[in-house]
N, C-alpha and C. Protein backbone atom coordinates (compact mmCIF):
# COMPACT_ATOMS: atom_id res chain seq x y z
N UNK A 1 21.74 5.66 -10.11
CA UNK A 1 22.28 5.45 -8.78
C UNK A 1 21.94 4.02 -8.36
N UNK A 2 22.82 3.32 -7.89
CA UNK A 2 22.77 1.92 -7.69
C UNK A 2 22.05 1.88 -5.80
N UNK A 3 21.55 1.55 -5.70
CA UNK A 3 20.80 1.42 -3.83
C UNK A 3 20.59 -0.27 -3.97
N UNK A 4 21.50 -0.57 -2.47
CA UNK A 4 20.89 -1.84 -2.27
C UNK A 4 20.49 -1.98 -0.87
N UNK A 5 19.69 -3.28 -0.45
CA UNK A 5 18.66 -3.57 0.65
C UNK A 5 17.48 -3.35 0.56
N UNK A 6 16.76 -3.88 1.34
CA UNK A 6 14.91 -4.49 1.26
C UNK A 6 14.45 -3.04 1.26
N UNK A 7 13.48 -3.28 0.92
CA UNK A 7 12.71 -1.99 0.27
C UNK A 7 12.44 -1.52 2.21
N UNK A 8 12.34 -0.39 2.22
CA UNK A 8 12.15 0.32 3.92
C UNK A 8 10.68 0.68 3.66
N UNK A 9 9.79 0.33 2.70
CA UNK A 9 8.40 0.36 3.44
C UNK A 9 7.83 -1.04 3.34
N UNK A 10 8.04 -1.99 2.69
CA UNK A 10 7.45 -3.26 2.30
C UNK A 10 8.04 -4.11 3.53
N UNK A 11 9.18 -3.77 3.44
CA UNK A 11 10.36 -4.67 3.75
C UNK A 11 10.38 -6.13 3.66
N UNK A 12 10.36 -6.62 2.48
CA UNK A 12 10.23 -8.03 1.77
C UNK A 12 10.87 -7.66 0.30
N UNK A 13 10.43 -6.83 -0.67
CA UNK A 13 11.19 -7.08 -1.67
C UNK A 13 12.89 -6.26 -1.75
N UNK A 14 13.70 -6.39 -2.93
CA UNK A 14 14.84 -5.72 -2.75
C UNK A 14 14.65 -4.40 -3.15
N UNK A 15 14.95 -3.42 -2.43
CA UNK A 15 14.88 -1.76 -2.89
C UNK A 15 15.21 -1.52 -4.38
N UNK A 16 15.29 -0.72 -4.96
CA UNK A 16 15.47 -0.45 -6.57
C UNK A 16 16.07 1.21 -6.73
N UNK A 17 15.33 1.63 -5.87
CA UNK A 17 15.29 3.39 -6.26
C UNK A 17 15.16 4.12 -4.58
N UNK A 18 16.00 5.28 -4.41
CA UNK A 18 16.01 5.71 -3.04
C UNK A 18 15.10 6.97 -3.41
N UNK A 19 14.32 7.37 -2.66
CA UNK A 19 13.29 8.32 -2.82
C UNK A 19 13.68 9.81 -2.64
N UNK A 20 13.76 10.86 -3.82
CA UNK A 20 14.35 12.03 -4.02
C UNK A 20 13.94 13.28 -2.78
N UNK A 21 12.90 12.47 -2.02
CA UNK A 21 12.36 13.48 -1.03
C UNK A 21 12.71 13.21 0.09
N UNK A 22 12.60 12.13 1.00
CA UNK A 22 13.32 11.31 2.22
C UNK A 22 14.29 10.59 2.30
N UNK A 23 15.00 9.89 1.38
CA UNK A 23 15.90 8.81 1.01
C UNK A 23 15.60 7.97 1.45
N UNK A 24 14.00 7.11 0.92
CA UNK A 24 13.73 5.97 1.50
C UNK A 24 14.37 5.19 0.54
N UNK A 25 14.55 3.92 1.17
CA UNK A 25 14.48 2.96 -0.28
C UNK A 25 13.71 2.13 -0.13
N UNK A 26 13.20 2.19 -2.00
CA UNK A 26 11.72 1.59 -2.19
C UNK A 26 11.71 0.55 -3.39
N UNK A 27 10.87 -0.32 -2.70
CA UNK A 27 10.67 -1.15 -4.44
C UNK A 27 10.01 -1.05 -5.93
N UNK A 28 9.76 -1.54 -6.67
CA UNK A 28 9.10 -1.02 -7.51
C UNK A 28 7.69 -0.68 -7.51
N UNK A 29 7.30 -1.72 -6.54
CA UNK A 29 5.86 -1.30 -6.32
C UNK A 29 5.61 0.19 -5.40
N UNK A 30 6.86 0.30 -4.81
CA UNK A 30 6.51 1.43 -3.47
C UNK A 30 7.18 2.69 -3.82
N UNK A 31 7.53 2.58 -5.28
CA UNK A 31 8.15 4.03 -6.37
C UNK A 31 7.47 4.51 -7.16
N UNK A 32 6.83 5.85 -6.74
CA UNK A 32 6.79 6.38 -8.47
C UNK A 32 7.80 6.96 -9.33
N UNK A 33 7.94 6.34 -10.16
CA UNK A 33 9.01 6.85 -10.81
C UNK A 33 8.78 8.26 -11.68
N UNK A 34 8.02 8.09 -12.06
CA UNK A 34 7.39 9.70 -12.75
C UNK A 34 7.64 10.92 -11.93
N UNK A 35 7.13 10.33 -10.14
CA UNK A 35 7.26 11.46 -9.50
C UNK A 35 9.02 11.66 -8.82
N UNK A 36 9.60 10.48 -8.97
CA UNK A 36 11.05 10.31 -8.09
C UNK A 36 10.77 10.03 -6.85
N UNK A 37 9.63 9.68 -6.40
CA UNK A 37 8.96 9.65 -4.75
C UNK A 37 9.40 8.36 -4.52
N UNK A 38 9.08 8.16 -3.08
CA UNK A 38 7.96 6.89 -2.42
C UNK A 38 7.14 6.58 -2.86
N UNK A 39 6.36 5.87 -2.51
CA UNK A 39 4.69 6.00 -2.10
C UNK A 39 4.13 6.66 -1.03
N UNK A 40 5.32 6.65 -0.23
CA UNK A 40 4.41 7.45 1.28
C UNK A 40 4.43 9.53 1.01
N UNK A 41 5.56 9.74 0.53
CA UNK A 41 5.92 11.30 0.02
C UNK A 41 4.75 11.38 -1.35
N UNK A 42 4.75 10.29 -2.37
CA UNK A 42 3.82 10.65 -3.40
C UNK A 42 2.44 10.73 -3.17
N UNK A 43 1.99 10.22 -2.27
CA UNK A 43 0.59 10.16 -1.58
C UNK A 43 0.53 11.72 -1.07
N UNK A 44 1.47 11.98 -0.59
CA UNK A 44 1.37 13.70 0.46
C UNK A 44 1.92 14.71 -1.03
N UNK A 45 2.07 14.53 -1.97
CA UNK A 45 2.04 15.06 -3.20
C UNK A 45 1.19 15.47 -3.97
N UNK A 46 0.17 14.28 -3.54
CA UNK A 46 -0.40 14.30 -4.54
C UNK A 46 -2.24 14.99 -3.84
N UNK A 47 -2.72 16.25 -4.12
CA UNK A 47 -3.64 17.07 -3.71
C UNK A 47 -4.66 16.17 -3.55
N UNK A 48 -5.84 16.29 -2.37
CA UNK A 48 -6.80 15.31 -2.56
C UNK A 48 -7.00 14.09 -2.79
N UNK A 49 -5.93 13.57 -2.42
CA UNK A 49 -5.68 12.18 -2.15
C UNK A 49 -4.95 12.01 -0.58
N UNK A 50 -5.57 11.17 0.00
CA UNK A 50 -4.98 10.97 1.52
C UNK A 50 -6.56 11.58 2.73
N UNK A 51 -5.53 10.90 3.79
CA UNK A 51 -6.35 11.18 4.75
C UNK A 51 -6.94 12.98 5.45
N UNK A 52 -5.39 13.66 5.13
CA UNK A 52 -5.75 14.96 5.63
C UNK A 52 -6.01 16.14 4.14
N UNK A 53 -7.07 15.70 4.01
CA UNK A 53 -7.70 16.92 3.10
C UNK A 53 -7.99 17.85 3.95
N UNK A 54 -7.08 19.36 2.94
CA UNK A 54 -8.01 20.46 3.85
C UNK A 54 -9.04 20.56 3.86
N UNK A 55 -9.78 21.31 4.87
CA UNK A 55 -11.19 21.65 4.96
C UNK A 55 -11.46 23.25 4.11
N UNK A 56 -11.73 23.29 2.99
CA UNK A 56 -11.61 24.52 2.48
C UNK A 56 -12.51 25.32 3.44
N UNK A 57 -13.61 25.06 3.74
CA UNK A 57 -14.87 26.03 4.89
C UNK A 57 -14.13 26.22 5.94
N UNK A 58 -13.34 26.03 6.60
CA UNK A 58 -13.00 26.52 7.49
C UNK A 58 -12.17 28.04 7.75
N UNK A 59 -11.90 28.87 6.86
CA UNK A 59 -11.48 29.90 6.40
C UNK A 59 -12.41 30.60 6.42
């Protein structure tokens, strides 16, 4: 799939890849390509990484 315009999280380089979860478009630095993500959706993908870890004790 061809996507053009500045990447929508950097916004400085040219987009490359639109993100399979939000339709961002991202650059290469701000794609995983493995995952088809962002960076901002692959971060919330990815368990135990990020700011809101569950609190397992609270259950």
């Amino acid at each position: 799939m061809s996507v053009s315009g500045l990447c929508q999280i950097c916004e400085s380089q040219p987009a490359v890849e639109r993100c399979d979860n939000c339709g961002t478009l991202a650059c290469e630095q701000h794609y995983e390509r493995s995952l088809g993500l962002c960076a901002d959706c692959a971060a919330q993908a990815r368990p135990g990484r990020g700011s809101d870890e569950t609190d397992v004790h609270r259950f």
